[in-house]
C-alpha atoms as a PDB file:
ATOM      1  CA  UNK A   1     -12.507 -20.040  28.560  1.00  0.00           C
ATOM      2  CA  UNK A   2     -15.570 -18.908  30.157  1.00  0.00           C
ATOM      3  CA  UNK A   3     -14.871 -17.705  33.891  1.00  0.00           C
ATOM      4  CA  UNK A   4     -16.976 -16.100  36.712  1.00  0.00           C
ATOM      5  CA  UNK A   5     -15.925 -14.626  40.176  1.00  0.00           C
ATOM      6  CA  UNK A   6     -15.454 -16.087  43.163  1.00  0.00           C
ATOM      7  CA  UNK A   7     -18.480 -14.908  45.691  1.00  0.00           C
ATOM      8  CA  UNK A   8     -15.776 -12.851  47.528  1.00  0.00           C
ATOM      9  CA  UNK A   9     -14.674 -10.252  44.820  1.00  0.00           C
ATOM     10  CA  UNK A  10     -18.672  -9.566  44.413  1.00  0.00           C
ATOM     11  CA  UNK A  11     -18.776  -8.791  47.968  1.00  0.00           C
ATOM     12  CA  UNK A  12     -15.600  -6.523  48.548  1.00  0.00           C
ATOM     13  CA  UNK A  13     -17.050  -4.755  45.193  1.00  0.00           C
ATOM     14  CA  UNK A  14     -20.501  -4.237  46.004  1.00  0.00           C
ATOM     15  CA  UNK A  15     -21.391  -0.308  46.928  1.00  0.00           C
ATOM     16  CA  UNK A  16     -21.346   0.467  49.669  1.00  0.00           C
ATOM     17  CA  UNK A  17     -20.886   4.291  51.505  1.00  0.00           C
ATOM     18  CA  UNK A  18     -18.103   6.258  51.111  1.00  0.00           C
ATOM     19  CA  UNK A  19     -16.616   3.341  48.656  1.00  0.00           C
ATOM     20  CA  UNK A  20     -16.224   3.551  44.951  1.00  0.00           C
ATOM     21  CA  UNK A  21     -17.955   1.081  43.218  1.00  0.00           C
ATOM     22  CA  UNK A  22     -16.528   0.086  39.476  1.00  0.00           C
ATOM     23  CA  UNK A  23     -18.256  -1.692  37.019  1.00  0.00           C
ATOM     24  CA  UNK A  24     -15.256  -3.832  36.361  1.00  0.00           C
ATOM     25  CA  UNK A  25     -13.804  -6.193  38.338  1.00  0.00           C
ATOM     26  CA  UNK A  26     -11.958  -8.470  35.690  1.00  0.00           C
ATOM     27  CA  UNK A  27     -11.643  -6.876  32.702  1.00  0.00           C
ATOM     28  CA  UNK A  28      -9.651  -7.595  29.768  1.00  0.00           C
ATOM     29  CA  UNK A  29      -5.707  -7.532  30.170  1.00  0.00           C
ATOM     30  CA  UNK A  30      -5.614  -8.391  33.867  1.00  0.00           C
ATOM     31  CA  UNK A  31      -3.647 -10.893  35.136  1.00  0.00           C
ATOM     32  CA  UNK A  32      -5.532 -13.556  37.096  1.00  0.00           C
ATOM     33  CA  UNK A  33      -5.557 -16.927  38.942  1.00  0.00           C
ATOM     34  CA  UNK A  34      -8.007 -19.673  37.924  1.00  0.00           C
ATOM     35  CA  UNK A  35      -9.550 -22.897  38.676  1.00  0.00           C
ATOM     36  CA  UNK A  36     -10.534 -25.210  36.199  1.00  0.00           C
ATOM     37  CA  UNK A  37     -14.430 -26.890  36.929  1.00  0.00           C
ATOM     38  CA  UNK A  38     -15.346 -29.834  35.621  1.00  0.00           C
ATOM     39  CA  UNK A  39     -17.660 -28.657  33.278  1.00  0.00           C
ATOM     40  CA  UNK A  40     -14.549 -26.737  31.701  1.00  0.00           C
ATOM     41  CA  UNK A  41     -15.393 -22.901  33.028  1.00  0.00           C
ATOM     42  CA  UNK A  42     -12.819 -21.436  35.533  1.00  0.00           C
ATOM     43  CA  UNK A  43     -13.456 -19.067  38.846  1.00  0.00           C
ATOM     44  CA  UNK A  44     -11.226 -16.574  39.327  1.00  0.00           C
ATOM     45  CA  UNK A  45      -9.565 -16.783  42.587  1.00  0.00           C
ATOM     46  CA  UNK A  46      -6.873 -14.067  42.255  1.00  0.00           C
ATOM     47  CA  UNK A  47      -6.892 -10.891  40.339  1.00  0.00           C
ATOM     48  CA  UNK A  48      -3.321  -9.259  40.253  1.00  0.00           C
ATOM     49  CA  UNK A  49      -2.263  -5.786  40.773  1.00  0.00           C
ATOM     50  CA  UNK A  50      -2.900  -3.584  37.482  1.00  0.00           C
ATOM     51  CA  UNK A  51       0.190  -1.663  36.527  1.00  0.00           C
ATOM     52  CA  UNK A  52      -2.277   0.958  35.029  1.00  0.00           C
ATOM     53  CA  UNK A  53      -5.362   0.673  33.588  1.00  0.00           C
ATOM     54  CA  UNK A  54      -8.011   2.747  31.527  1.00  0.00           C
ATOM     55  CA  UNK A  55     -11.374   4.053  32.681  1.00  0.00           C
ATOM     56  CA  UNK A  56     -14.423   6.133  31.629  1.00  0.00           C
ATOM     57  CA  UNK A  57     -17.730   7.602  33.295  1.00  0.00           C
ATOM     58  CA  UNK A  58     -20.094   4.419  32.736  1.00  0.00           C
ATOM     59  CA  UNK A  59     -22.938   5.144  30.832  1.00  0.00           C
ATOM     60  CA  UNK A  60     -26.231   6.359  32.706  1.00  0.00           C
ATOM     61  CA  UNK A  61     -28.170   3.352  31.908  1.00  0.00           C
ATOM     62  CA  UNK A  62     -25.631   0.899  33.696  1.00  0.00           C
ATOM     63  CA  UNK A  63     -23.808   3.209  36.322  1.00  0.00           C
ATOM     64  CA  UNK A  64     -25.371   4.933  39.002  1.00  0.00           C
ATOM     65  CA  UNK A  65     -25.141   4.611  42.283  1.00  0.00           C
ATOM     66  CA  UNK A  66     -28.243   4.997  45.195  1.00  0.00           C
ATOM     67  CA  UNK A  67     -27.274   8.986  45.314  1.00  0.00           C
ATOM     68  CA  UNK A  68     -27.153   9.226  41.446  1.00  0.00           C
ATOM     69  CA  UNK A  69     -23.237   9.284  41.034  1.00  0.00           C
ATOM     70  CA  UNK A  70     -21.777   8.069  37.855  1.00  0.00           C
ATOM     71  CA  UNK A  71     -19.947   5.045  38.339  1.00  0.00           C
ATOM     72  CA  UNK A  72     -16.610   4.024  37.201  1.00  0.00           C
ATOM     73  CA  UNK A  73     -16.125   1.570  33.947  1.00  0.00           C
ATOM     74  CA  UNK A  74     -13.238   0.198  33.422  1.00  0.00           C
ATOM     75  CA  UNK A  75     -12.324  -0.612  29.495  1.00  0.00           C
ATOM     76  CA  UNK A  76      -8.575  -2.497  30.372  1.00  0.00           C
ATOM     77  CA  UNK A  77      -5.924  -2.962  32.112  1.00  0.00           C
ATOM     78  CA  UNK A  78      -1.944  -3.359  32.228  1.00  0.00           C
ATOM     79  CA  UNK A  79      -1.769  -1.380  28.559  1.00  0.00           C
ATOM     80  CA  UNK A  80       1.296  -0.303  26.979  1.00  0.00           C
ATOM     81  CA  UNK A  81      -0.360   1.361  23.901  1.00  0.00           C
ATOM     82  CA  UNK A  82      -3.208   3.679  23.571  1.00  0.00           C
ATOM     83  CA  UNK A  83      -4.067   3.988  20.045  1.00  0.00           C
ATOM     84  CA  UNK A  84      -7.221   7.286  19.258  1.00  0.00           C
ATOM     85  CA  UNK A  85      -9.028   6.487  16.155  1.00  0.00           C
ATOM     86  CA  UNK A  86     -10.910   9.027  14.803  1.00  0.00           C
ATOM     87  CA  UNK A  87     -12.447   9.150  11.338  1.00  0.00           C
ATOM     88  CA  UNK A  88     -12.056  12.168   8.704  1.00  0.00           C
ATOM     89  CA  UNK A  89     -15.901  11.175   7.217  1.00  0.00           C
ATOM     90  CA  UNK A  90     -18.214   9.334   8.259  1.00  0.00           C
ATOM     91  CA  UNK A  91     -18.609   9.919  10.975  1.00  0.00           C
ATOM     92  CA  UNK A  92     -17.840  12.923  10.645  1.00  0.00           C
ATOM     93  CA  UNK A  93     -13.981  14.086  12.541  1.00  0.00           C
ATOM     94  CA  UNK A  94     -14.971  14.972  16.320  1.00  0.00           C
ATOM     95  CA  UNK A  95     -11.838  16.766  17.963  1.00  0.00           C
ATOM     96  CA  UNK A  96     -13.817  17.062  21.322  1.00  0.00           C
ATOM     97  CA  UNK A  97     -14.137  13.352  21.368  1.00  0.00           C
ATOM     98  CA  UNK A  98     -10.284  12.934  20.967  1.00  0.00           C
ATOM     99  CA  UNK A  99      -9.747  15.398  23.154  1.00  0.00           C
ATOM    100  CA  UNK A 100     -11.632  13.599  25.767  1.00  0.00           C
ATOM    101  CA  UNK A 101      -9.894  10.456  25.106  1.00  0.00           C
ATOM    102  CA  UNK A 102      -6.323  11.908  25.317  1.00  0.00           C
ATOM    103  CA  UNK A 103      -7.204  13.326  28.796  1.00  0.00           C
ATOM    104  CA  UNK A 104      -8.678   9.325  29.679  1.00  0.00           C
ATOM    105  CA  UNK A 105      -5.433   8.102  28.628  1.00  0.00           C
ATOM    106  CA  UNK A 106      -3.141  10.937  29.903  1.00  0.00           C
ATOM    107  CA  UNK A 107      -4.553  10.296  33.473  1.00  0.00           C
ATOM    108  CA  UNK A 108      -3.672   6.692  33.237  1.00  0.00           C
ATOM    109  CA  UNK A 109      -0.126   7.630  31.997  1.00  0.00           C
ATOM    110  CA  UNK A 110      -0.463   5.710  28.739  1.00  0.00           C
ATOM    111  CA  UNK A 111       1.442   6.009  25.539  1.00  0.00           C
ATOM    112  CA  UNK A 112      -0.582   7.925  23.349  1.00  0.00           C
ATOM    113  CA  UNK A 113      -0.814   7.741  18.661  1.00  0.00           C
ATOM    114  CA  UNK A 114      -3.520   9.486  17.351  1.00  0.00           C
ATOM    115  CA  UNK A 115      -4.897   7.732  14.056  1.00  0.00           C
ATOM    116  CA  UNK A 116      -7.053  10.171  11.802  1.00  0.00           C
ATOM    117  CA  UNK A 117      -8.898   7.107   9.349  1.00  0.00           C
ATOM    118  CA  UNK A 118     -10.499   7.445   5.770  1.00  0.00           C
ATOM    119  CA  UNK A 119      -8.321   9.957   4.432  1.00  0.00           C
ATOM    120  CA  UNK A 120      -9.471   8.673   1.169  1.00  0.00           C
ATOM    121  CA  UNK A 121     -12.731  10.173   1.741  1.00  0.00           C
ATOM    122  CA  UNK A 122     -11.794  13.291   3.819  1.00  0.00           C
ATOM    123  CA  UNK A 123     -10.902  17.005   2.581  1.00  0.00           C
ATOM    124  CA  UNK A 124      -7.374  16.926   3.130  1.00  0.00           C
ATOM    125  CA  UNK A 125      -7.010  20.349   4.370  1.00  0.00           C
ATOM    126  CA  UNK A 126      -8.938  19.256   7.486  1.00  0.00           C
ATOM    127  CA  UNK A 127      -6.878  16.638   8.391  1.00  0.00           C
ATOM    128  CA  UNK A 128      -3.885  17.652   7.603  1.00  0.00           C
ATOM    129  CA  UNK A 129      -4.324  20.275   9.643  1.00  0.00           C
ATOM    130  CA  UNK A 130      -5.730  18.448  12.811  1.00  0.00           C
ATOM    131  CA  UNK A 131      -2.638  16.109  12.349  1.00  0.00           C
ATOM    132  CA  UNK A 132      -0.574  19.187  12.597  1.00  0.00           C
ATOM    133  CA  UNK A 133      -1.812  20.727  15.636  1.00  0.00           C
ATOM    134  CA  UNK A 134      -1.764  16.797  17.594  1.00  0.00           C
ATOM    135  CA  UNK A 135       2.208  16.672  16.231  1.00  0.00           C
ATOM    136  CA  UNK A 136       2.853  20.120  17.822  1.00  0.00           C
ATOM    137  CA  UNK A 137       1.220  19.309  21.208  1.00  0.00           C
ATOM    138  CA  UNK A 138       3.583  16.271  20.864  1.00  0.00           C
ATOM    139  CA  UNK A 139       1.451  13.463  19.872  1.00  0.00           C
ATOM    140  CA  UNK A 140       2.347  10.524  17.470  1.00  0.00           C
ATOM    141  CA  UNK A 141       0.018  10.813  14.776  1.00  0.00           C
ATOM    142  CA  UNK A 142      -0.483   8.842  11.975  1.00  0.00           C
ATOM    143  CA  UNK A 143      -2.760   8.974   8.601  1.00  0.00           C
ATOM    144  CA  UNK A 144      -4.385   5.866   7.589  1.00  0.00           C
ATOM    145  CA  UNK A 145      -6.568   4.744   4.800  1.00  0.00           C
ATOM    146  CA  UNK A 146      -7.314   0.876   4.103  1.00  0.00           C
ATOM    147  CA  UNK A 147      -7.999   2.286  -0.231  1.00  0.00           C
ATOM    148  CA  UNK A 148      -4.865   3.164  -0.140  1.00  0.00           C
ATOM    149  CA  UNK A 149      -2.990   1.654   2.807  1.00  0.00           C
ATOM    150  CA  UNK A 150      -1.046   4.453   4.120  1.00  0.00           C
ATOM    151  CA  UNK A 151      -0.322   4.607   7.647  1.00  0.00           C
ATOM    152  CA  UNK A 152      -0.481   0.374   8.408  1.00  0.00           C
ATOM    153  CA  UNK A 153       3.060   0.114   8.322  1.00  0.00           C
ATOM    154  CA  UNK A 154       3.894   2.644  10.590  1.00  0.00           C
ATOM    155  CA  UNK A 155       1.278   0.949  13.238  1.00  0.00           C
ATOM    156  CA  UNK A 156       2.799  -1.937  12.629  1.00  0.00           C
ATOM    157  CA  UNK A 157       6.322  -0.784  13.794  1.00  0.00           C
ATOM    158  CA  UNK A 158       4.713   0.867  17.005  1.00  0.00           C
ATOM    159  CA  UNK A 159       2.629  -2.257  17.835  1.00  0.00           C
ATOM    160  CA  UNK A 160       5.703  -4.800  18.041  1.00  0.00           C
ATOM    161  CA  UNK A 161       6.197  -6.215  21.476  1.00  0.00           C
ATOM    162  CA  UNK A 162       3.601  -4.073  23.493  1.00  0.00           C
ATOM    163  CA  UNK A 163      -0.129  -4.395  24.536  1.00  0.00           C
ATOM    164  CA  UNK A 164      -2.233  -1.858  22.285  1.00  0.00           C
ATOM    165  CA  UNK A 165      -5.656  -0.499  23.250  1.00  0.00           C
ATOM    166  CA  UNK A 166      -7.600   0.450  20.352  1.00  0.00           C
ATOM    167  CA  UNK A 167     -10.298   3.003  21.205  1.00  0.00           C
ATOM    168  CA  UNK A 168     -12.916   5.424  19.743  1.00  0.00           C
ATOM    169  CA  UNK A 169     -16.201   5.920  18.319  1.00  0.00           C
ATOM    170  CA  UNK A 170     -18.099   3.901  16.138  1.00  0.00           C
ATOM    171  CA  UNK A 171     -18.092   3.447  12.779  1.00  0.00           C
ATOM    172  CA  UNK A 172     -14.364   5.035  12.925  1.00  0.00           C
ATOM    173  CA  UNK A 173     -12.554   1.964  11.282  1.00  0.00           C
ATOM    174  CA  UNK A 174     -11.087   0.348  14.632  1.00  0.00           C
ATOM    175  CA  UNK A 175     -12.032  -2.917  13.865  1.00  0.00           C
ATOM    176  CA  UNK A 176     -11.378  -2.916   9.568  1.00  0.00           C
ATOM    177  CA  UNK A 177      -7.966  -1.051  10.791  1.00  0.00           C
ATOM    178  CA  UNK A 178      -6.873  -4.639  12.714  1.00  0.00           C
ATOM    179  CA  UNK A 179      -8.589  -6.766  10.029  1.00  0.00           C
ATOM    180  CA  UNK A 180      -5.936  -4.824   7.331  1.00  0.00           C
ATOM    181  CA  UNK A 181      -3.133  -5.644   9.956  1.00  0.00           C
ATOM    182  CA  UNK A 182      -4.273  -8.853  10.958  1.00  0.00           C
ATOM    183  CA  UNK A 183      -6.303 -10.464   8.071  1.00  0.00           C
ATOM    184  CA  UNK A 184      -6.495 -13.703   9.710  1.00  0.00           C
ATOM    185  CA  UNK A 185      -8.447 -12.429  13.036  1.00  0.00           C
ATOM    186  CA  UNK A 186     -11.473 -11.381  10.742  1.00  0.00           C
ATOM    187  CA  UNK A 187     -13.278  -9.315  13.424  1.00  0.00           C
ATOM    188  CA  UNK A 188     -16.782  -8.104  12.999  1.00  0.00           C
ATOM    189  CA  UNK A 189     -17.280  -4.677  10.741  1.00  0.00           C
ATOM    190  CA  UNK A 190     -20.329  -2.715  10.138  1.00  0.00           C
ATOM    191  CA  UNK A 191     -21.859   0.221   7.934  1.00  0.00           C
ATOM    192  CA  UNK A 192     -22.522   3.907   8.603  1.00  0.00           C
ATOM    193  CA  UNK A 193     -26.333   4.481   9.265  1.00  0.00           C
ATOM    194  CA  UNK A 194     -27.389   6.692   6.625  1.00  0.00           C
ATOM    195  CA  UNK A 195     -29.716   8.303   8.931  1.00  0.00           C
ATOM    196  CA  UNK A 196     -27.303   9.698  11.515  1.00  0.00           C
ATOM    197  CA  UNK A 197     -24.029   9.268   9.446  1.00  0.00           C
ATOM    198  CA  UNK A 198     -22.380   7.956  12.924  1.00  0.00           C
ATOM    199  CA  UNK A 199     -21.173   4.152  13.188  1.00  0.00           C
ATOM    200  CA  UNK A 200     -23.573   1.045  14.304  1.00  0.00           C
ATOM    201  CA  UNK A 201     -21.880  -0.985  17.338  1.00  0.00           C
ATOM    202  CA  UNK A 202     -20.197  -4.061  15.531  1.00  0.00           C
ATOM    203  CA  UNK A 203     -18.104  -4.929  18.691  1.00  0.00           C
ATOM    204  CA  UNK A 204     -19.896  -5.523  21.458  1.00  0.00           C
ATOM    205  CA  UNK A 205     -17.096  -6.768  24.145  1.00  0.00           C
ATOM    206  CA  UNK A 206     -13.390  -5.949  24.728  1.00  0.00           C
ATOM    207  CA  UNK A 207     -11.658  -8.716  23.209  1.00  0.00           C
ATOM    208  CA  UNK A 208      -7.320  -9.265  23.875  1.00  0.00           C
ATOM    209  CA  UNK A 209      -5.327 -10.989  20.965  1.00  0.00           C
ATOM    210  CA  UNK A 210      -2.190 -12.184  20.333  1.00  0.00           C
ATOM    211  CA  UNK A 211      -0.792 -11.042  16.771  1.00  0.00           C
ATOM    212  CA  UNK A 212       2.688 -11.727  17.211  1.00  0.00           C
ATOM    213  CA  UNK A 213       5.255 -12.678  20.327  1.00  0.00           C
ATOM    214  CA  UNK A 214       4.485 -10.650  23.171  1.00  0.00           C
ATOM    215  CA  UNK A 215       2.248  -8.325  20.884  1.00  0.00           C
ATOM    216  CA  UNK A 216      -1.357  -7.753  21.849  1.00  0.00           C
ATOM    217  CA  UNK A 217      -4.103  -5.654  20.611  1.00  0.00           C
ATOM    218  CA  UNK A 218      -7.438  -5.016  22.431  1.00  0.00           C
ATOM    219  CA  UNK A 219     -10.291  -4.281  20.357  1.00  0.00           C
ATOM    220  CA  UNK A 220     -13.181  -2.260  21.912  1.00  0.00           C
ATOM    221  CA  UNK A 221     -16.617  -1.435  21.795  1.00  0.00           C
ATOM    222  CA  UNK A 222     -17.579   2.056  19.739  1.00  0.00           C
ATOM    223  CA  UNK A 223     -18.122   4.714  22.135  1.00  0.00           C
ATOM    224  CA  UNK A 224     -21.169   7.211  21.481  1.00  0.00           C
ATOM    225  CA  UNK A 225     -19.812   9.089  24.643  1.00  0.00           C
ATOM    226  CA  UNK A 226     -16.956   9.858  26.889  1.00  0.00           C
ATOM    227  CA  UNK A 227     -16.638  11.277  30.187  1.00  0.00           C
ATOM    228  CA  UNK A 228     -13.470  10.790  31.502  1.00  0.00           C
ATOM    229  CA  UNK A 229     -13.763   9.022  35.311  1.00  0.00           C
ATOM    230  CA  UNK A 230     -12.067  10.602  38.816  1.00  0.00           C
ATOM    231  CA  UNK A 231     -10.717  13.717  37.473  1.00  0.00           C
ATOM    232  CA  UNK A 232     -11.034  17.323  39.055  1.00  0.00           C
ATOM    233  CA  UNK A 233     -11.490  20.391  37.902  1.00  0.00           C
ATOM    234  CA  UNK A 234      -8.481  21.832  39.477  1.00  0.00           C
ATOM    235  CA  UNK A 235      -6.254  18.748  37.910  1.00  0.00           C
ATOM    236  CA  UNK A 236      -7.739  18.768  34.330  1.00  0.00           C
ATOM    237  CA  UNK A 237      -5.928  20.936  33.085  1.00  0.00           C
ATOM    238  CA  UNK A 238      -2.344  18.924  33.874  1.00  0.00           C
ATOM    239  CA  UNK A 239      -3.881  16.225  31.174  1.00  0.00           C
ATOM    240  CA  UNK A 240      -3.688  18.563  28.581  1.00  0.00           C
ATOM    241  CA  UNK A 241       0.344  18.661  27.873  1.00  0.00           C
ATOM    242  CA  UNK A 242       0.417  21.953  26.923  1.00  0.00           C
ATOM    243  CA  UNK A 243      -0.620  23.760  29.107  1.00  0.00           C
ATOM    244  CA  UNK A 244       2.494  22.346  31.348  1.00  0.00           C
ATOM    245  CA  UNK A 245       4.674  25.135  30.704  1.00  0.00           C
ATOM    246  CA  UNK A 246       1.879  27.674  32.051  1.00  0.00           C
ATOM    247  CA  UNK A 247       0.165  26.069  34.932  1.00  0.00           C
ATOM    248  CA  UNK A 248       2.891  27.212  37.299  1.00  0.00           C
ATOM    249  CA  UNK A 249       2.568  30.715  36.417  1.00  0.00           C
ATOM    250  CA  UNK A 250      -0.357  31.270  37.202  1.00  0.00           C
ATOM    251  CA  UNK A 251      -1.489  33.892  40.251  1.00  0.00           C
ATOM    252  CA  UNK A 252      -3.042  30.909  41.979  1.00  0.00           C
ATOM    253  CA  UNK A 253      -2.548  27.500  42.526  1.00  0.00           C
ATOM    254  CA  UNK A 254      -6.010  26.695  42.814  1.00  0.00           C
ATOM    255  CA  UNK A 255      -6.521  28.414  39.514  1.00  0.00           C
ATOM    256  CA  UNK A 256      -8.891  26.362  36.960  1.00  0.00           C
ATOM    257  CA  UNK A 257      -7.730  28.837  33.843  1.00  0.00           C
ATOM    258  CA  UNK A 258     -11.567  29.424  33.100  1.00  0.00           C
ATOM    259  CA  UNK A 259     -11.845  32.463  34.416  1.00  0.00           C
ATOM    260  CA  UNK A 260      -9.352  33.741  37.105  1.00  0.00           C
ATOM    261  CA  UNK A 261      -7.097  37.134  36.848  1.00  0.00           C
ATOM    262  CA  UNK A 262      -3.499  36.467  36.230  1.00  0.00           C
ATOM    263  CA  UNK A 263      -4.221  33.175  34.452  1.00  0.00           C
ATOM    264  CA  UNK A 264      -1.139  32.175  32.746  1.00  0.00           C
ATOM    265  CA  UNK A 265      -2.978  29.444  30.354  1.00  0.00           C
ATOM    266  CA  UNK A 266      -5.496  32.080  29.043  1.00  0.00           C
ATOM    267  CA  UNK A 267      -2.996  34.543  28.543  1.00  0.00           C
ATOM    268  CA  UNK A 268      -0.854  31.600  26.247  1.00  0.00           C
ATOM    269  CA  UNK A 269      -4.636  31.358  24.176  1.00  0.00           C
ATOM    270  CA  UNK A 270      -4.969  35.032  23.959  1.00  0.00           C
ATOM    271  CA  UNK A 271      -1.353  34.776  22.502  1.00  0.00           C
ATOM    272  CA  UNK A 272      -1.757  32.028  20.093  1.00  0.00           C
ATOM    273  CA  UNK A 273       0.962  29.670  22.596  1.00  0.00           C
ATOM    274  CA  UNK A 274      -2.320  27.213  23.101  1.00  0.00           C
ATOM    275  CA  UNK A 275      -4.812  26.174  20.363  1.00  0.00           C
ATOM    276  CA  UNK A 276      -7.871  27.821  20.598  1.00  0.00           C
ATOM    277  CA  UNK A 277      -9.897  24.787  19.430  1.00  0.00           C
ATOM    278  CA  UNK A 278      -8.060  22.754  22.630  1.00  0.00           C
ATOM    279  CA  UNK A 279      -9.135  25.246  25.365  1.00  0.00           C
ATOM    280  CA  UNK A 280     -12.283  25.517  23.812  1.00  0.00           C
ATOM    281  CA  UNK A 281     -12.367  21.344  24.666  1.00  0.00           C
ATOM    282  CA  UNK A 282     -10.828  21.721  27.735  1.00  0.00           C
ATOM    283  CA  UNK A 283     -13.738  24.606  29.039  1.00  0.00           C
ATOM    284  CA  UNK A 284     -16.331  22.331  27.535  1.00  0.00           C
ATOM    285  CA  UNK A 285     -14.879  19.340  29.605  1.00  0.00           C
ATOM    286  CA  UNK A 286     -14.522  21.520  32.451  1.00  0.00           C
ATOM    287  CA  UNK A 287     -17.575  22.230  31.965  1.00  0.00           C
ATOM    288  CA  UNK A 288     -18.862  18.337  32.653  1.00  0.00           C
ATOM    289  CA  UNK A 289     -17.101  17.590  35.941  1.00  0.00           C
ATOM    290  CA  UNK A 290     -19.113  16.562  38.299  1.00  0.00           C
ATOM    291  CA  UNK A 291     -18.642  17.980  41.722  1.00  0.00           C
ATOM    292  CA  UNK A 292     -19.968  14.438  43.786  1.00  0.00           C
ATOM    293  CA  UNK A 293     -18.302  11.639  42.367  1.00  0.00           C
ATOM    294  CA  UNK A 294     -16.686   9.739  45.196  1.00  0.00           C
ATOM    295  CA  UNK A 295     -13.140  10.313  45.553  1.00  0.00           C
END
């Protein structure tokens, strides 16, 4: 049913000083009141409290504020599952993009499966061995192809009674992954571009649907970029899990393990304890924090 917002929300959410301004205020999986028009729209009168809800850095050509901040957009809300799909072939497998995803839904205290698609088409040596390091850290991860349809079943267990986000970039497989699942939902797939070997956008909102009692899966646009939103340099590096067991050794507590003496997280790289290829994500996202985002 199509909705819009009551005058009021647009007020209380327009920027203002000192105020955060997100790009959503309803977005898919909150909880809302409604009243039915005549003409058979709604207006939203009452938008719940989110239990949690997931976020990125919008992108600049729809979120900046008056002093040039990036602004806030949220993806969902009031998610169970967070479900990473990443692609071992076209497009080509991006662990920095992951990476940046796992700290988006780490800050949001989601529950996290990493899905590595295509493994019909990959070099198994490469995935196997990204799955391997994820599974260490202490992430589900799972191995899907829809040639030869491992993987779907073990989705399909993890799925069952929760709300599942399904997130990444495009072309990955997100939407031919639910269409495997789901055949009946037939949602919109699309080819690589031969040009750029990266996906074309095929979805082009969030969309919520039921699959099965209380089981829901959100299906979102491809991403070409992610910055996760609100996050500091000195509390990055608590998103990365492991890196838990170090943090509180180090000299200082204000210590960003980039370059400090007596930095117990370097000292874990230098003696193979952390991947090298996550700190090397975790400088480069460092790296993009931006010191003037409102707080």
């Amino acid at each position: 049913m199509r909705c819009s917002l009551r005058g009021k929300f647009k007020k209380e959410f327009k920027f203002k000083k000192d105020k955060l301004f997100k790009t959503g205020i309803a977005v898919v999986g909150d909880l809302i009141n409604f009243e039915l028009e005549k003409d058979g729209t709604g207006t939203i009168d009452f938008i719940e409290e989110r239990k949690n809800y997931i976020s990125r850095k919008a992108p600049l050509a729809q979120g900046s504020s008056y002093r040039g901040e990036r602004l806030e957009q949220v993806i969902a809300s009031n998610i169970d599952n967070l479900f990473i799909i990443t692609s071992t072939a076209r497009p080509e497998f991006n662990n920095k993009t992951i990476d940046r995803l796992i700290v988006a839904g780490e800050s949001s205290k989601l529950n996290i499966i990493i899905i590595i698609n295509k493994i019909d088409i990959g070099n198994p040596e490469t995935y196997v061995e990204w799955s391997n390091l994820y599974r260490v850290i202490g992430y589900k991860t799972i191995l899907t192809s829809k040639i030869t349809g491992d993987g779907f079943s073990e989705i399909n267990e993890l799925i069952i009674g929760k709300r599942n986000l399904f997130w990444g970039q495009s072309g990955v497989g997100k939407s031919s992954i639910l269409n495997y699942l789901f055949p009946g939902i037939n949602l919109n797939t699309g080819e690589i571009s031969n040009a750029t070997n990266k996906g074309k956008h095929t979805t082009v909102t969030s969309l919520m649907l039921k699959v099965k009692a209380e089981t829901y899966i959100i299906d979102t646009p491809g991403i070409r970029e992610i910055d996760p939103f609100g996050i500091r340099q000195k509390d990055l590096g608590h998103y990365f899990i492991e890196f838990a067991e170090f943090i509180n050794k180090c000299r200082f507590n204000t210590c960003t393990h980039d370059h400090e003496p007596g930095c117990a997280v370097i000292e874990a790289v230098e003696q193979n304890k952390i991947s090298e290829k996550r700190y090397d994500s975790y400088l480069r996202m460092l790296e993009s924090i931006e010191e003037d985002i409102f707080f």
